[in-house]
N, C-alpha and C. Protein backbone atom coordinates (compact mmCIF):
# COMPACT_ATOMS: atom_id res chain seq x y z
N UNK A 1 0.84 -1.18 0.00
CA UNK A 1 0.00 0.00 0.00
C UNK A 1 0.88 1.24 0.00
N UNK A 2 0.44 2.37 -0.99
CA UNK A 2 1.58 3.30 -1.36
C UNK A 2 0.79 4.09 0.16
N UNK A 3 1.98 5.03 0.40
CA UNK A 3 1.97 6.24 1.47
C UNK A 3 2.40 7.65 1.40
N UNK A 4 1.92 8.63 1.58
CA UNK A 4 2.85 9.64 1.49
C UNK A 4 2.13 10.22 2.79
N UNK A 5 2.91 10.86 3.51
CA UNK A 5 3.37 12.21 4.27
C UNK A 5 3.57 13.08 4.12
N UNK A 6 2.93 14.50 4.78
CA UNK A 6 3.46 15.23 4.46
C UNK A 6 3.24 16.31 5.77
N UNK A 7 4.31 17.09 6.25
CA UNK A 7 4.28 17.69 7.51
C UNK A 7 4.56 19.09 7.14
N UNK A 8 3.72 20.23 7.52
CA UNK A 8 4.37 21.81 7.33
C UNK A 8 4.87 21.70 8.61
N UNK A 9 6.06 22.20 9.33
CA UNK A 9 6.64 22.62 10.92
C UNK A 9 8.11 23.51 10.65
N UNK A 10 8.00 23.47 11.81
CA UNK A 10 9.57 24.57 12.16
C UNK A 10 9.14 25.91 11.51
N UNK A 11 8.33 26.87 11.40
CA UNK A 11 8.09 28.04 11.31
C UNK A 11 9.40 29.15 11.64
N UNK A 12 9.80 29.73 10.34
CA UNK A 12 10.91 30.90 10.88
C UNK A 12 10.32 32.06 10.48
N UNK A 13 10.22 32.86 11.51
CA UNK A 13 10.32 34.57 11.21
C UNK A 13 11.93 35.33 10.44
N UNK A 14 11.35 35.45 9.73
CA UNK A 14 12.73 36.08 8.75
C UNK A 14 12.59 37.74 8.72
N UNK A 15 13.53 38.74 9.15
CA UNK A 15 13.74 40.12 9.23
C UNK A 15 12.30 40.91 9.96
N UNK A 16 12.43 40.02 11.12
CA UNK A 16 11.59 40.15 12.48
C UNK A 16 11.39 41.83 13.00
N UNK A 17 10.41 42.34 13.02
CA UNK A 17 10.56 43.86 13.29
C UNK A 17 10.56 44.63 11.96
N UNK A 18 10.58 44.36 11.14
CA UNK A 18 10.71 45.02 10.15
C UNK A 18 9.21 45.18 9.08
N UNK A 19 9.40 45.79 8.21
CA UNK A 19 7.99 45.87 7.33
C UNK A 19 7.79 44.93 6.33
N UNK A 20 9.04 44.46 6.29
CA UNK A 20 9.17 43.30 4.99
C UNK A 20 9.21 41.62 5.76
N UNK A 21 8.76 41.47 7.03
CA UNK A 21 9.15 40.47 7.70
C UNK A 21 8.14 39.31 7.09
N UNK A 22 9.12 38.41 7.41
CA UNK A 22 7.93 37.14 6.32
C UNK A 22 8.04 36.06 7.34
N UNK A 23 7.48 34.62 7.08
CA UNK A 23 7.67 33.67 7.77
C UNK A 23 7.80 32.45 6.72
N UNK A 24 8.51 31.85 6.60
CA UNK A 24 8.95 30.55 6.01
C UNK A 24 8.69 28.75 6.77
N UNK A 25 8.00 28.26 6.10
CA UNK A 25 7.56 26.74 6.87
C UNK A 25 8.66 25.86 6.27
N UNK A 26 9.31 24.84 7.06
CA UNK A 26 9.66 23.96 6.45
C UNK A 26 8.64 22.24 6.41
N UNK A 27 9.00 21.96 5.06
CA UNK A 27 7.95 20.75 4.46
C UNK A 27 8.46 19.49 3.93
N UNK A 28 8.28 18.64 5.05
CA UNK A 28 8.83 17.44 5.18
C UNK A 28 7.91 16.59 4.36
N UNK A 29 8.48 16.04 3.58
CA UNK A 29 7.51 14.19 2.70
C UNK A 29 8.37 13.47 2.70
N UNK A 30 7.26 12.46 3.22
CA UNK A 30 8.05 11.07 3.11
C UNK A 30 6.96 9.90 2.76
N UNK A 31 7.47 9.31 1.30
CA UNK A 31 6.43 8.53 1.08
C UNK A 31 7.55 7.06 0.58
N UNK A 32 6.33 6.24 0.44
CA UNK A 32 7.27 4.21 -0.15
C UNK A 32 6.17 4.25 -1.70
N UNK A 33 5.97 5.79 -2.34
CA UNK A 33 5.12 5.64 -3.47
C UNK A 33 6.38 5.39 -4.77
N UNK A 34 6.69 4.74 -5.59
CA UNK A 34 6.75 4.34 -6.88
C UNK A 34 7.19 5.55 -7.73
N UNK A 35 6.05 6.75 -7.56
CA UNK A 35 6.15 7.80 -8.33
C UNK A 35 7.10 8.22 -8.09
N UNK A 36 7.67 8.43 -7.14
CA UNK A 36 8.89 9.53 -6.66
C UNK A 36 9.98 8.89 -6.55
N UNK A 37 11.38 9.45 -6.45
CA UNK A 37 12.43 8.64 -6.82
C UNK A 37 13.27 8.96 -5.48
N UNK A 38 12.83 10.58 -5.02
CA UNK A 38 13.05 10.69 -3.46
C UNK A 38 12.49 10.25 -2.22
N UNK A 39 12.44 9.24 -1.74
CA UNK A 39 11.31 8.80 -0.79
C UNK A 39 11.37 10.04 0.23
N UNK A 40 12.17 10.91 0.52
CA UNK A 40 12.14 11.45 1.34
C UNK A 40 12.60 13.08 1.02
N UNK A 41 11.78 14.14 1.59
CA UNK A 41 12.80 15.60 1.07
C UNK A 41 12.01 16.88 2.05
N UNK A 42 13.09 17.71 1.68
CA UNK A 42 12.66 18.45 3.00
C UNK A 42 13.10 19.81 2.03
N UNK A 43 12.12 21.01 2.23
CA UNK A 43 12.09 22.38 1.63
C UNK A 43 11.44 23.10 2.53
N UNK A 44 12.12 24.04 2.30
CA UNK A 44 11.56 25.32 3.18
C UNK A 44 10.40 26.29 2.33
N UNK A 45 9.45 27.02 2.43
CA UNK A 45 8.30 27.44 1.88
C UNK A 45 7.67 28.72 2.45
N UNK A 46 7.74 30.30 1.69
CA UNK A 46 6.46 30.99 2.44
C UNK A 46 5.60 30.67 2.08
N UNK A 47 4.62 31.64 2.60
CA UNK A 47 2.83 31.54 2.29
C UNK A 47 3.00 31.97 0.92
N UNK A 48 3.80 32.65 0.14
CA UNK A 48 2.94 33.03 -1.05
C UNK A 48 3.20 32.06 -2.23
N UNK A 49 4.54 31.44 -1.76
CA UNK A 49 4.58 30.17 -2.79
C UNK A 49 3.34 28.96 -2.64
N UNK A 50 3.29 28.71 -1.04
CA UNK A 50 1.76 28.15 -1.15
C UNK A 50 0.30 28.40 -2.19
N UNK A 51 0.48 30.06 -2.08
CA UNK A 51 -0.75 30.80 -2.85
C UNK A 51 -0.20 30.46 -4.53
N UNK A 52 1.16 30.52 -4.83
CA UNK A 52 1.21 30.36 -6.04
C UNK A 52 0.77 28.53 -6.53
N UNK A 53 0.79 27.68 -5.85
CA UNK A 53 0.70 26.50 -5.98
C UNK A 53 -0.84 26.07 -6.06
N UNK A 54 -1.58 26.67 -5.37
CA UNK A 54 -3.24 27.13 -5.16
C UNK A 54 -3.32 27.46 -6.51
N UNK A 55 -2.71 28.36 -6.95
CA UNK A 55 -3.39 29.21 -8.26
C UNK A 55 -2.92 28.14 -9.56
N UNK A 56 -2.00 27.40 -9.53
CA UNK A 56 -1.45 26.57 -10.57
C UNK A 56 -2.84 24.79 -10.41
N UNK A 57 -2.62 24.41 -9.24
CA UNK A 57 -3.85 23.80 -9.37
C UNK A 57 -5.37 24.05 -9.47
N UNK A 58 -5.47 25.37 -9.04
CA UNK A 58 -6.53 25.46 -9.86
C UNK A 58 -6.90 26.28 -11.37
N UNK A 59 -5.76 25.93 -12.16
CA UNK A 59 -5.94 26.24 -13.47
C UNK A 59 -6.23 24.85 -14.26
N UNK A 60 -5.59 23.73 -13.17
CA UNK A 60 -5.52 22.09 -14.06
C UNK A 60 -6.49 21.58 -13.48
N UNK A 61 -7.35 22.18 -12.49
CA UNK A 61 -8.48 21.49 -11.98
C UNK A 61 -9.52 20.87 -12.40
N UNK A 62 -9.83 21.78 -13.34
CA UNK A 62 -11.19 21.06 -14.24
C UNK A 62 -12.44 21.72 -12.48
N UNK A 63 -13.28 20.94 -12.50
CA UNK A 63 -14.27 21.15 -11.91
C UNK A 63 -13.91 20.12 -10.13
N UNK A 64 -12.44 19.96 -10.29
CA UNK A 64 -12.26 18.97 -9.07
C UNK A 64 -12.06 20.33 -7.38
N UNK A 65 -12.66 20.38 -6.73
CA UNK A 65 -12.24 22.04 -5.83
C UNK A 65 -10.92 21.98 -5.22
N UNK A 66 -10.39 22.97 -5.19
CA UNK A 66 -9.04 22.90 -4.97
C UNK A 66 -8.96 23.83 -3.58
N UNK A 67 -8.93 22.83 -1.98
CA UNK A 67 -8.72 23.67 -0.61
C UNK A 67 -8.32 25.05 -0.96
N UNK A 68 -9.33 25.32 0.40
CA UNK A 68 -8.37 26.87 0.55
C UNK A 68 -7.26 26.91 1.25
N UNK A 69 -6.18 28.00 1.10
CA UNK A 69 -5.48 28.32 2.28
C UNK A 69 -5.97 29.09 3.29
N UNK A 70 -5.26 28.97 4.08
CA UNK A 70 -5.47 30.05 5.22
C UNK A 70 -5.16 31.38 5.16
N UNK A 71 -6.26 32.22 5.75
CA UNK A 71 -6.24 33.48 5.76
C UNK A 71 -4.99 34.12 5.55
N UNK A 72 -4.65 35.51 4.92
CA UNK A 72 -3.27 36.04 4.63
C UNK A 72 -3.66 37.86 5.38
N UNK A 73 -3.22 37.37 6.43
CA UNK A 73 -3.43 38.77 7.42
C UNK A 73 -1.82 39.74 7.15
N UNK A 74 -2.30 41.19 6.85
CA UNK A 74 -1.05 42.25 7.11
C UNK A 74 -0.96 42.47 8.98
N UNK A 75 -2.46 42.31 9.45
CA UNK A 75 -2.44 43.06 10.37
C UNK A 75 -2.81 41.58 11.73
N UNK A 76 -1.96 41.35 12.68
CA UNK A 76 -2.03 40.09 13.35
C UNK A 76 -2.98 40.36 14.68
N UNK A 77 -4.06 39.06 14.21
CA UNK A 77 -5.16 39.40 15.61
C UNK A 77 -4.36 38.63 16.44
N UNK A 78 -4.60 38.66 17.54
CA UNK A 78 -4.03 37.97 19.04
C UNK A 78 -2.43 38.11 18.68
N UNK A 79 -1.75 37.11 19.60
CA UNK A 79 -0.38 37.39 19.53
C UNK A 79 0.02 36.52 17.97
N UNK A 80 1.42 36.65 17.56
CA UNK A 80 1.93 36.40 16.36
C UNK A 80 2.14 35.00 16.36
N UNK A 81 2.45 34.12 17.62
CA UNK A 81 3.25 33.15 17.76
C UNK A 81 1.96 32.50 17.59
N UNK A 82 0.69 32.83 17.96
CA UNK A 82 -0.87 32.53 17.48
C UNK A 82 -1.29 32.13 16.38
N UNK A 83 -1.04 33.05 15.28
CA UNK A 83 -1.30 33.48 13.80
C UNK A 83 -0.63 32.35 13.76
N UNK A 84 1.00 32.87 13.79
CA UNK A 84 1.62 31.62 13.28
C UNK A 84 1.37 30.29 13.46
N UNK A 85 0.94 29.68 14.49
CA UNK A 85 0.57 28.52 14.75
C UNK A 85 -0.73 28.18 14.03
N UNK A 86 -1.71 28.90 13.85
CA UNK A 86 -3.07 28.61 12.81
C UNK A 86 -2.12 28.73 11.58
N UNK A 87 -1.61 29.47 11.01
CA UNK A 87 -1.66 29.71 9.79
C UNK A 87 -0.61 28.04 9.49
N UNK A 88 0.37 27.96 10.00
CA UNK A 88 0.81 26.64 9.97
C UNK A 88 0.12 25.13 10.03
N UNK A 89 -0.63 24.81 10.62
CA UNK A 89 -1.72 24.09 10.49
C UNK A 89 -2.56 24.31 9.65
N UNK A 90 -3.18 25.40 9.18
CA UNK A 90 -3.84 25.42 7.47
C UNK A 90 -3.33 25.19 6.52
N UNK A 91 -2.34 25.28 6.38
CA UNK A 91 -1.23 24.81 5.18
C UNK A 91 -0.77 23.34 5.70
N UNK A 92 -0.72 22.91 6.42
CA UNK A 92 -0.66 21.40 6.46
C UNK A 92 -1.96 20.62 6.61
N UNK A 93 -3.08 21.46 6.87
CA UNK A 93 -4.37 21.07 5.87
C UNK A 93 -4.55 20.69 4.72
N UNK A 94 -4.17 22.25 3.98
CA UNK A 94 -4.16 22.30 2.59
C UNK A 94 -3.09 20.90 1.96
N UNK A 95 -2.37 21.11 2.29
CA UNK A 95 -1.21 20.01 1.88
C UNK A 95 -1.90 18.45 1.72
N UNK A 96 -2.29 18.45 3.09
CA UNK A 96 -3.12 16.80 2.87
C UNK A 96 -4.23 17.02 2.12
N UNK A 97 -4.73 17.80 1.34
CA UNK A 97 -6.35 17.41 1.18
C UNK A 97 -5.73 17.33 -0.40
């Protein structure tokens, strides 16, 4: 039986304090599928490459729905380490579905 995995974690704040500050997920797979020749690989990821990956499947979608991501806030309700923790778990939503 084929498997894949796939984990968003380790969240980094990159140029913290600043106006341009971003956050980057790293994205672990690990699958025993056939298709892939890496059973295993690990990349780091912001949110907007997520959003670009959203927008590429749903151009090949056809009528199949393609998850949402999670909200893309400028302005952070509750504390950040908050946000960050939802917004990380929606993208490893998105990822599995």
């Amino acid at each position: 039986q084929e498997l894949t995995t796939v984990r968003v974690q380790d969240p980094r704040v990159h140029n913290e304090g600043s106006w341009n500050s971003y956050v980057d997920y790293k994205i672990f797979l690990h699958t025993n599928s056939k298709a892939f020749t890496a059973k295993t690989s690990c990349v780091r990821r912001r949110y907007r490459e997520f959003a670009w990956l959203r927008r590429q499947l749903q151009k090949n979608a056809g009528l199949v729905p393609v998850p949402e991501l999670p909200g893309k806030s400028a302005f952070f309700v509750g504390s950040t380490d908050e946000f960050i923790e939802r917004r990380r778990r929606g993208l490893q939503h998105f990822l599995e579905r």
